[in-house]
PDB file of N, CA and C in Angstrom:
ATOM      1  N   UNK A   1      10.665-102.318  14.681  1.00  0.00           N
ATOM      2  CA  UNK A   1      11.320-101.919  15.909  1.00  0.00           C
ATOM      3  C   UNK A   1      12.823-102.137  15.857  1.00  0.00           C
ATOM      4  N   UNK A   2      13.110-103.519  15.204  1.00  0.00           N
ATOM      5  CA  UNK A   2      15.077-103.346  14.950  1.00  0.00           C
ATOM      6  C   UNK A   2      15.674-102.076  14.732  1.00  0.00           C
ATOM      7  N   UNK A   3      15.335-101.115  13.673  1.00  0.00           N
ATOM      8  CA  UNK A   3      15.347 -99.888  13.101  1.00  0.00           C
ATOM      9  C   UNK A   3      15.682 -99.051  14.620  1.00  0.00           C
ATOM     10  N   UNK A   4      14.928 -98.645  15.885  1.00  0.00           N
ATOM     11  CA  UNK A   4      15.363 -97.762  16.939  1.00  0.00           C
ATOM     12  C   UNK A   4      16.399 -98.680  17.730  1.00  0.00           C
ATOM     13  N   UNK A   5      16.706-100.373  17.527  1.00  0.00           N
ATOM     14  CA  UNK A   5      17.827-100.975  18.554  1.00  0.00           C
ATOM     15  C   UNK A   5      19.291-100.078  18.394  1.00  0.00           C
ATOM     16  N   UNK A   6      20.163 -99.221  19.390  1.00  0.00           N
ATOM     17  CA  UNK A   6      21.061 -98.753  19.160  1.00  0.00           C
ATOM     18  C   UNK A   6      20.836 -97.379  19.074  1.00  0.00           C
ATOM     19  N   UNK A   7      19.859 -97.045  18.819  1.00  0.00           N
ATOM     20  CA  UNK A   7      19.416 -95.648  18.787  1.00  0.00           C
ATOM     21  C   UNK A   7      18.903 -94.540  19.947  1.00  0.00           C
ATOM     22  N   UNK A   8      19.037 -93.656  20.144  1.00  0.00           N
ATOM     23  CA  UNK A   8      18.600 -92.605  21.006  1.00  0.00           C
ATOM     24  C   UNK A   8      16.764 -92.234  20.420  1.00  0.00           C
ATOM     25  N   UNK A   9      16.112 -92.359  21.127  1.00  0.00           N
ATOM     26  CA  UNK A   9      14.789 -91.886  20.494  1.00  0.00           C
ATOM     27  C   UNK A   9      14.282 -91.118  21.608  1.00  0.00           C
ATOM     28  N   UNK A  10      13.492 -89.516  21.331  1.00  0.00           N
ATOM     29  CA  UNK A  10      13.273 -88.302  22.138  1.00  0.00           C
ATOM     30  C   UNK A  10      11.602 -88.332  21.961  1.00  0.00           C
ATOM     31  N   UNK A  11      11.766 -87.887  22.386  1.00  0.00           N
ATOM     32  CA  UNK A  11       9.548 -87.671  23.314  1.00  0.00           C
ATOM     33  C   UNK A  11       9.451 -86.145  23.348  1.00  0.00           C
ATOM     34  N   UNK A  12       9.163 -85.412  23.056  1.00  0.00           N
ATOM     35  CA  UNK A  12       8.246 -84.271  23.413  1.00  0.00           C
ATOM     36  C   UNK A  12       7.852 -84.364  24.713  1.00  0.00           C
ATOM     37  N   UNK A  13       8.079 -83.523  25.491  1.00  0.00           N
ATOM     38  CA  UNK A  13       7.368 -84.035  27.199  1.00  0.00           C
ATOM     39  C   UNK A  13       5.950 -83.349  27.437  1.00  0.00           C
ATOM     40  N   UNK A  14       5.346 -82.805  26.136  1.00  0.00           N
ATOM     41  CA  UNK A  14       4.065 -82.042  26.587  1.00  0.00           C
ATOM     42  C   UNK A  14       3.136 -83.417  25.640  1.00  0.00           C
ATOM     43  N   UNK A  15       3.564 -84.756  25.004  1.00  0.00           N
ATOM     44  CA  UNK A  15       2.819 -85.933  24.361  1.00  0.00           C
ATOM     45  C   UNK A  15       3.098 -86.865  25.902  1.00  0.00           C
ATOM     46  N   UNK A  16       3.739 -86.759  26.896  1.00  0.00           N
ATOM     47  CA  UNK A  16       3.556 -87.667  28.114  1.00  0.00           C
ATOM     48  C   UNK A  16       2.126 -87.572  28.607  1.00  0.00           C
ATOM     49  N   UNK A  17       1.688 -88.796  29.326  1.00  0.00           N
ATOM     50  CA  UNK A  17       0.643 -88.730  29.923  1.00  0.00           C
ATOM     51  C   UNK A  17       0.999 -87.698  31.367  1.00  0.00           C
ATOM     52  N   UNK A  18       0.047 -86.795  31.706  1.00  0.00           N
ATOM     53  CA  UNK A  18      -0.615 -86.427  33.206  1.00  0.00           C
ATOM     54  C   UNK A  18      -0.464 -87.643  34.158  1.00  0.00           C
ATOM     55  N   UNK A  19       0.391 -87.104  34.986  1.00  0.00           N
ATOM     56  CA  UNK A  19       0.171 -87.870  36.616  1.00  0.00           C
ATOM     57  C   UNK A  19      -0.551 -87.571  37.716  1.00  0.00           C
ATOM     58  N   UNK A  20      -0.834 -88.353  38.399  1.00  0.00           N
ATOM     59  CA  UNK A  20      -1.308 -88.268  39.591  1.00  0.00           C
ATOM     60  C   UNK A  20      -0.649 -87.431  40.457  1.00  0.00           C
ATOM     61  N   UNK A  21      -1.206 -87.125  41.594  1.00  0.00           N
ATOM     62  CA  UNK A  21      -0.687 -86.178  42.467  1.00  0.00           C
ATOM     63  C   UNK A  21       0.646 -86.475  42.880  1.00  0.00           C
ATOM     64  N   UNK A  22       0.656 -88.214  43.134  1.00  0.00           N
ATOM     65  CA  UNK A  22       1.757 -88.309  44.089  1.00  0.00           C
ATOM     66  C   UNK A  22       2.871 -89.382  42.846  1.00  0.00           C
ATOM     67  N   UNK A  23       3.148 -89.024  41.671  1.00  0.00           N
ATOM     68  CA  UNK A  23       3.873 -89.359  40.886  1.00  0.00           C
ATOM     69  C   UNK A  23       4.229 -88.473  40.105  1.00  0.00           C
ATOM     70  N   UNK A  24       5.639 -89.153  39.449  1.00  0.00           N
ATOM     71  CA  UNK A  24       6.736 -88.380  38.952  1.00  0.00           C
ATOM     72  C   UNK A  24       7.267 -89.086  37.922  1.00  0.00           C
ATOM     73  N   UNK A  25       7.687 -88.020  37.166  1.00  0.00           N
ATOM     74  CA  UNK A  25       8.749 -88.289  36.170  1.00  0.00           C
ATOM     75  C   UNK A  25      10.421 -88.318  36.571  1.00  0.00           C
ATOM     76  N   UNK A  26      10.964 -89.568  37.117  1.00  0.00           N
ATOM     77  CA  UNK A  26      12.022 -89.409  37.725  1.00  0.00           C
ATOM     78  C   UNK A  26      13.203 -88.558  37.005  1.00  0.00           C
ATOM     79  N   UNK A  27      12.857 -88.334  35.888  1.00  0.00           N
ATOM     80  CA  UNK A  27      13.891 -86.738  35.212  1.00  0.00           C
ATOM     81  C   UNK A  27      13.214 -85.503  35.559  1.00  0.00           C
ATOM     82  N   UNK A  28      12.495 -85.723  36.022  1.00  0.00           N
ATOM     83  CA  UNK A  28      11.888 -83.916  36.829  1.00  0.00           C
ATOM     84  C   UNK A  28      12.435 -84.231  38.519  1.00  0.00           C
ATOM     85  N   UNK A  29      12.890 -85.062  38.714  1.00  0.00           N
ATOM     86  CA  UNK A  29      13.789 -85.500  40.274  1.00  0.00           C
ATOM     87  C   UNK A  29      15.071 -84.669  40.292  1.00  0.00           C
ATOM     88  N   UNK A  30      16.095 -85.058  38.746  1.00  0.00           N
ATOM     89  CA  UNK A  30      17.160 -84.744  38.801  1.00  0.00           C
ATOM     90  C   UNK A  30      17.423 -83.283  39.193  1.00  0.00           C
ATOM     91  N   UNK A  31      18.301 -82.746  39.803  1.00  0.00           N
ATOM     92  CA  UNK A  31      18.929 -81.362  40.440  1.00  0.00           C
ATOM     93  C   UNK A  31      17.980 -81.089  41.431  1.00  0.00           C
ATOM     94  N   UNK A  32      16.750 -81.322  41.677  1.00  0.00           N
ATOM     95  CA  UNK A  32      16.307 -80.826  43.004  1.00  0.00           C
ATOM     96  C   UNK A  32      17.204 -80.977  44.546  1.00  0.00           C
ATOM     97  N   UNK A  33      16.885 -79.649  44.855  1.00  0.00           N
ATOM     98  CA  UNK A  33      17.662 -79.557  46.483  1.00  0.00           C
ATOM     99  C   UNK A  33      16.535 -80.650  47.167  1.00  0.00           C
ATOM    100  N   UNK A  34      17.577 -81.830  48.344  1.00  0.00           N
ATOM    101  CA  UNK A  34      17.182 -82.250  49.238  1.00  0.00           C
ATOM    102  C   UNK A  34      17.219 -81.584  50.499  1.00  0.00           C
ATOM    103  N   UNK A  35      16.453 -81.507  51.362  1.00  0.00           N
ATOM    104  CA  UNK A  35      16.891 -81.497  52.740  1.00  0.00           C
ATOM    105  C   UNK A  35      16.282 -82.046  53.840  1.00  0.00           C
ATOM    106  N   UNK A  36      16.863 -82.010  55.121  1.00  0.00           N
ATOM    107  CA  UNK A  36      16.400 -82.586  56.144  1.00  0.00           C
ATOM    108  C   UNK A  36      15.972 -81.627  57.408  1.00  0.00           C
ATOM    109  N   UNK A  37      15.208 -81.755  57.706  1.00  0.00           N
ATOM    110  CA  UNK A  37      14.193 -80.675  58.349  1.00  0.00           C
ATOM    111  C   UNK A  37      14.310 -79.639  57.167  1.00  0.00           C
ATOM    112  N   UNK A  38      14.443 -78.486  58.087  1.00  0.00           N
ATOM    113  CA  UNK A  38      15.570 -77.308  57.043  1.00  0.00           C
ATOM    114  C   UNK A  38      16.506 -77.380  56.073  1.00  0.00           C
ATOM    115  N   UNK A  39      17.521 -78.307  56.273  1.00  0.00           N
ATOM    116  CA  UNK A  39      18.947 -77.808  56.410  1.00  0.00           C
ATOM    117  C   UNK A  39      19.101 -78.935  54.712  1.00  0.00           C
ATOM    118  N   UNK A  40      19.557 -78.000  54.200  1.00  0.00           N
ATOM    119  CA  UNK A  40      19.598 -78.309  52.731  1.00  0.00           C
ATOM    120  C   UNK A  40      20.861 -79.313  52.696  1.00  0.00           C
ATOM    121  N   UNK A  41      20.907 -80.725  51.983  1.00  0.00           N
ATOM    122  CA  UNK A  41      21.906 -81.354  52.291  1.00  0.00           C
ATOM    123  C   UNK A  41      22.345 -82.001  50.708  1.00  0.00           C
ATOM    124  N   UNK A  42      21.750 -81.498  50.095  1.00  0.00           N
ATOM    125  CA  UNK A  42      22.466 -81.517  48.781  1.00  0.00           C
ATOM    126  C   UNK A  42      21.372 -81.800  47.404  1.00  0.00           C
ATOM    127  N   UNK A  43      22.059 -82.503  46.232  1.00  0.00           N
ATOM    128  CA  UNK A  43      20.501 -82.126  45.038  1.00  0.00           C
ATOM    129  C   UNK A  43      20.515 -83.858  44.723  1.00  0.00           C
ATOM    130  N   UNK A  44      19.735 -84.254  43.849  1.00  0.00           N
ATOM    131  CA  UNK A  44      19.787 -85.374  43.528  1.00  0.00           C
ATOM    132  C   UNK A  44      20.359 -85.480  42.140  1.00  0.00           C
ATOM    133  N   UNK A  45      21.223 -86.583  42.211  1.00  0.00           N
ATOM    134  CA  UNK A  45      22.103 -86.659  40.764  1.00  0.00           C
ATOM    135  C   UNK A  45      21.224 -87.343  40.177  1.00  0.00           C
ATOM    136  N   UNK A  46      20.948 -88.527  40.414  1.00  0.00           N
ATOM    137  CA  UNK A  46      20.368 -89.507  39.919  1.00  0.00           C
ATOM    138  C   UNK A  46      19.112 -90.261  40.074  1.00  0.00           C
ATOM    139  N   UNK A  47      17.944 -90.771  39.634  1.00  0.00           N
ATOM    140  CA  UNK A  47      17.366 -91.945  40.039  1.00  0.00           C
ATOM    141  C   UNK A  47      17.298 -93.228  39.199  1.00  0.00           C
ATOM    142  N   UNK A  48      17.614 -94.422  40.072  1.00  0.00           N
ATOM    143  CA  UNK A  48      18.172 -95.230  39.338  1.00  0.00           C
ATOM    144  C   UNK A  48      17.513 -96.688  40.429  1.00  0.00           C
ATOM    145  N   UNK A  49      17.676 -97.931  39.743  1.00  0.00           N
ATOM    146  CA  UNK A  49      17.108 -99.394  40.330  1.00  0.00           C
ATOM    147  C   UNK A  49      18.226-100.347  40.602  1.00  0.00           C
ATOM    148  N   UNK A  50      17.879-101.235  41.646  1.00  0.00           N
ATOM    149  CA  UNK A  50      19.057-102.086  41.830  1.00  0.00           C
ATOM    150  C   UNK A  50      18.870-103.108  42.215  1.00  0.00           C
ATOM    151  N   UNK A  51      17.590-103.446  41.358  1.00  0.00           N
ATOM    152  CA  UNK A  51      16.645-104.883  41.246  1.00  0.00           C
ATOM    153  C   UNK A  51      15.571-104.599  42.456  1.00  0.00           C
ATOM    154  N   UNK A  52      16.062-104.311  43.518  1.00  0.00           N
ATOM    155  CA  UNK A  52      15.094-104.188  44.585  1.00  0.00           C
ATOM    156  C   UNK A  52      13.839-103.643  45.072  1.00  0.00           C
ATOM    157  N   UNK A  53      14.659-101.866  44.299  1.00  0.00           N
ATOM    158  CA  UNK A  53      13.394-101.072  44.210  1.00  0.00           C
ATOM    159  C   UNK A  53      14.277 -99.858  43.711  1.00  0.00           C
ATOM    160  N   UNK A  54      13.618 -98.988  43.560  1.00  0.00           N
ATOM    161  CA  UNK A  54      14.508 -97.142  43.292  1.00  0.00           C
ATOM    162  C   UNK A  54      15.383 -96.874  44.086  1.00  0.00           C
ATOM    163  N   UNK A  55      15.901 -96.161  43.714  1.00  0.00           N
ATOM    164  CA  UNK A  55      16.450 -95.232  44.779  1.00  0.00           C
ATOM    165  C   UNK A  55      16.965 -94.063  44.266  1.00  0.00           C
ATOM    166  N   UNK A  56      17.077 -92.777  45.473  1.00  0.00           N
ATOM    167  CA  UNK A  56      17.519 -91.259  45.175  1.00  0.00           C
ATOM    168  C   UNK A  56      18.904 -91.266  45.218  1.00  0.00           C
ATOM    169  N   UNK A  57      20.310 -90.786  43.955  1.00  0.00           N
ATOM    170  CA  UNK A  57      21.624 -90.703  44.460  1.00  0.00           C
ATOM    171  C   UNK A  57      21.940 -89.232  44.759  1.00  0.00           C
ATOM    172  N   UNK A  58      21.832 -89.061  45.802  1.00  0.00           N
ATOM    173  CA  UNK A  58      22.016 -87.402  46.086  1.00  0.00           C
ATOM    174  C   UNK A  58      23.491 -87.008  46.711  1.00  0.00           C
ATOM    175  N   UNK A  59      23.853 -86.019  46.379  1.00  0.00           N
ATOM    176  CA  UNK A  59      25.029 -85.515  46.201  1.00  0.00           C
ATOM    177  C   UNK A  59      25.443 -84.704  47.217  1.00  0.00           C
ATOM    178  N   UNK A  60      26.550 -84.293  47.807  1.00  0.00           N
ATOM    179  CA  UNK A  60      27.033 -82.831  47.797  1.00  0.00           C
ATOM    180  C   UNK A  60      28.266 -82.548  47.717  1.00  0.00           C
ATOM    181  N   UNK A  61      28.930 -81.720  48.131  1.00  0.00           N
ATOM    182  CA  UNK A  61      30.427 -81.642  47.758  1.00  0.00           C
ATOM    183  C   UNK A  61      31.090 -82.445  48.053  1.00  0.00           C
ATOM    184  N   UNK A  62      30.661 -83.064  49.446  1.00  0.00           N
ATOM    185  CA  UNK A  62      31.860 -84.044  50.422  1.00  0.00           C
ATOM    186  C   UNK A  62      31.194 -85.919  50.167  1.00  0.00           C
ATOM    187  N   UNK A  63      29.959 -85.428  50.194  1.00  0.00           N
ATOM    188  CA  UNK A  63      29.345 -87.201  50.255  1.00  0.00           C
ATOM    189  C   UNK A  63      28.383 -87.314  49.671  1.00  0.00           C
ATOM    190  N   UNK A  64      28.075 -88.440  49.035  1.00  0.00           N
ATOM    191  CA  UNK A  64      27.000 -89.283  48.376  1.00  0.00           C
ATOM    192  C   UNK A  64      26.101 -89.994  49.062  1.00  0.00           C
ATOM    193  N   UNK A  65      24.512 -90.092  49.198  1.00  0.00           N
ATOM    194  CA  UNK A  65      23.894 -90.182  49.639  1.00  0.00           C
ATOM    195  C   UNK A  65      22.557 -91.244  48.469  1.00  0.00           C
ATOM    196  N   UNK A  66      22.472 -92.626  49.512  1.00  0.00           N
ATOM    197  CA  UNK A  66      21.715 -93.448  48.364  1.00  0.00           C
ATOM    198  C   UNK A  66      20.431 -93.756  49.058  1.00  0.00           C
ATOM    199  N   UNK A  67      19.329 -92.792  48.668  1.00  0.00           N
ATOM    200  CA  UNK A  67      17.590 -92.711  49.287  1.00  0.00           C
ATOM    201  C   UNK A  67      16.807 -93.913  48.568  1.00  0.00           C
ATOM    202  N   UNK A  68      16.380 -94.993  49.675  1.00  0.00           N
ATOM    203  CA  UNK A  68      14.996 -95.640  48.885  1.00  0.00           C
ATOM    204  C   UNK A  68      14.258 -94.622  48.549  1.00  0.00           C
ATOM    205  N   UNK A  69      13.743 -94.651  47.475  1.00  0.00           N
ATOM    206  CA  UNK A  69      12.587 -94.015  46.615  1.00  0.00           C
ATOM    207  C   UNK A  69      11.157 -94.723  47.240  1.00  0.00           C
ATOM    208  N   UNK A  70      10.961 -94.495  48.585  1.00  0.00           N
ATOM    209  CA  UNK A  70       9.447 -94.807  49.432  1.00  0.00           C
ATOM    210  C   UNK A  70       8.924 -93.655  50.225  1.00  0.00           C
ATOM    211  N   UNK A  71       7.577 -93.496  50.894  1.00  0.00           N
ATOM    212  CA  UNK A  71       7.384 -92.545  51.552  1.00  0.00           C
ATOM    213  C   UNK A  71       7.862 -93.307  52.951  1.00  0.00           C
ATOM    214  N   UNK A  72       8.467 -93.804  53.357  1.00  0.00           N
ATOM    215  CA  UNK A  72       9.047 -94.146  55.043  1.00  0.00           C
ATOM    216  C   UNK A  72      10.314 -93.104  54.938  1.00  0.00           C
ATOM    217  N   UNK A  73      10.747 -92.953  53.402  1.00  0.00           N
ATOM    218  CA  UNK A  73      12.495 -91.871  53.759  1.00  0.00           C
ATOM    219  C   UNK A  73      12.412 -90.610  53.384  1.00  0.00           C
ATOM    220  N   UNK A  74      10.759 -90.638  52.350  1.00  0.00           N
ATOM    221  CA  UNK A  74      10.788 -89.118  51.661  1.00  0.00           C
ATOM    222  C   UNK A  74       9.272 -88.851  52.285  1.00  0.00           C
ATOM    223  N   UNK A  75       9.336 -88.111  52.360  1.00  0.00           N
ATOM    224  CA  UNK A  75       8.155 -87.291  53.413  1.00  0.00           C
ATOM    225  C   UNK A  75       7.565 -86.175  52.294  1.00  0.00           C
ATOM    226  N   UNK A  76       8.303 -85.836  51.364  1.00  0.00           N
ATOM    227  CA  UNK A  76       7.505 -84.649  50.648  1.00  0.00           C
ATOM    228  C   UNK A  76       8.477 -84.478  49.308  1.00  0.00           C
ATOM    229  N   UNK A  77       7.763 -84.657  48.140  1.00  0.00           N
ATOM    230  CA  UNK A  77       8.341 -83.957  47.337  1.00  0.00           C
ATOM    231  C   UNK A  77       7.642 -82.570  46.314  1.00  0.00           C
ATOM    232  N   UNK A  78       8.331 -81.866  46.601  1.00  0.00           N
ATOM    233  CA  UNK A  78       7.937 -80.743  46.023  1.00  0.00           C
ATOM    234  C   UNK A  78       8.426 -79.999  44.535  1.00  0.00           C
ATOM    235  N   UNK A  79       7.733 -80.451  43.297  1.00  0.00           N
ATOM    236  CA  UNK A  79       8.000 -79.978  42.273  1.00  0.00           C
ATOM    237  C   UNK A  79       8.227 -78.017  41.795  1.00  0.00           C
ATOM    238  N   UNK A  80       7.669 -78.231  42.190  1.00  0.00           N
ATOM    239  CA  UNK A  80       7.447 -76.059  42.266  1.00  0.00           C
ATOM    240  C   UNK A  80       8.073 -75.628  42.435  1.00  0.00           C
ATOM    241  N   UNK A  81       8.440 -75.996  44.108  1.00  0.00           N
ATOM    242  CA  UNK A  81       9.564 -75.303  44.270  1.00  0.00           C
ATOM    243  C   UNK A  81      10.948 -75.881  44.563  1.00  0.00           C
ATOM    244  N   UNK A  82      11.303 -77.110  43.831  1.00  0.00           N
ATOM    245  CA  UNK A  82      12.438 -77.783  43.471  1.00  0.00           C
ATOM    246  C   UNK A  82      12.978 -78.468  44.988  1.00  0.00           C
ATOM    247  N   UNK A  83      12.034 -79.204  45.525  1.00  0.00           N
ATOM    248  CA  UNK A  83      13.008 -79.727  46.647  1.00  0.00           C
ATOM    249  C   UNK A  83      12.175 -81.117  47.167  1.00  0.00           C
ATOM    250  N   UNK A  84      12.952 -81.584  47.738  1.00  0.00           N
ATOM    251  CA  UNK A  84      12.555 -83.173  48.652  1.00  0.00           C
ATOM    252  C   UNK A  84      12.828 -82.927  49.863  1.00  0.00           C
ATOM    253  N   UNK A  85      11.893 -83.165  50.711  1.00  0.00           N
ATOM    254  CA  UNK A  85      11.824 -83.676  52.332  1.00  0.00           C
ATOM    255  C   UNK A  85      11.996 -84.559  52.320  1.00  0.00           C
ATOM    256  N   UNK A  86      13.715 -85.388  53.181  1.00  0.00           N
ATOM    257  CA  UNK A  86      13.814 -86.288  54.082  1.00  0.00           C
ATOM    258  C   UNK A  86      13.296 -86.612  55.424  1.00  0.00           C
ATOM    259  N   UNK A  87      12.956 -87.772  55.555  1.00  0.00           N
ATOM    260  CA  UNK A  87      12.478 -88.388  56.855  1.00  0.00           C
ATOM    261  C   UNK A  87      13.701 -88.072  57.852  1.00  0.00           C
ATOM    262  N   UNK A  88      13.374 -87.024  58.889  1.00  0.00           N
ATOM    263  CA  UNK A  88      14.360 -87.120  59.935  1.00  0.00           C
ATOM    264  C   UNK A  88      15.237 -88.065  60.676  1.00  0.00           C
ATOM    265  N   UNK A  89      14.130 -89.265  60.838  1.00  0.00           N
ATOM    266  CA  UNK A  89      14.060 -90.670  61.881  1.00  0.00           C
ATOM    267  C   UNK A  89      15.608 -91.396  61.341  1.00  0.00           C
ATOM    268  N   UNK A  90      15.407 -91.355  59.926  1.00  0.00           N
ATOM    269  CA  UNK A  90      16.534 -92.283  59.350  1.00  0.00           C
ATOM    270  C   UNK A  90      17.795 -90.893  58.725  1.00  0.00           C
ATOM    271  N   UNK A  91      18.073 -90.194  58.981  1.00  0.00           N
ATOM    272  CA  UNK A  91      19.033 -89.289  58.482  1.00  0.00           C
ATOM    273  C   UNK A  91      19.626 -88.385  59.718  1.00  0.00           C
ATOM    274  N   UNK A  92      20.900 -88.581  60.172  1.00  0.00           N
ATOM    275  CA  UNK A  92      21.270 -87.642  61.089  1.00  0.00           C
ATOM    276  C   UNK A  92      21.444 -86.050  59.699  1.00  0.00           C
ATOM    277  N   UNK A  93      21.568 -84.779  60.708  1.00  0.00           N
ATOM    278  CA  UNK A  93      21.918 -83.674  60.263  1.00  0.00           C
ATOM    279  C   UNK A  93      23.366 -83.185  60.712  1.00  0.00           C
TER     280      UNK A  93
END
């Protein structure tokens, strides 16, 4: 294992295991449009930890936006067709 310390090492993504319905590969997260109700409020740059738990760094032209990665803030994520539902309760529009 010394041999990969320092190194970049790549995966084939069709040798990953199958997930469950309600899990993800947080690099199939990156660029999806977020929005709230409707109203598209930008994509996700990043997912990333900060000892605590996940979180979504979502973007848009003017502001940055930092989502716990739980279902109390994300209500839906949708692979297919490239997008995340925010929880209204905690996000003005």
């Amino acid at each position: 294992m010394k041999k990969l310390v320092g190194k970049f090492v790549y995966l084939d993504k069709s040798k990953l295991p199958i997930l469950d319905r309600k899990q993800f590969y947080y690099n199939d997260l990156i660029n999806l449009n977020v929005f709230i109700k409707k109203k598209n409020i930008g994509k996700v740059l990043n997912v990333k930890n900060h000892g605590a738990g996940d979180y979504l760094e979502i973007s848009d032209i003017k502001n940055e936006l930092l989502v716990p990665f739980n279902n109390d803030h994300i209500l839906e994520i949708d692979l297919k067709n490239r997008k995340i539902l925010l929880n209204p309760q905690y996000y003005e529009i």
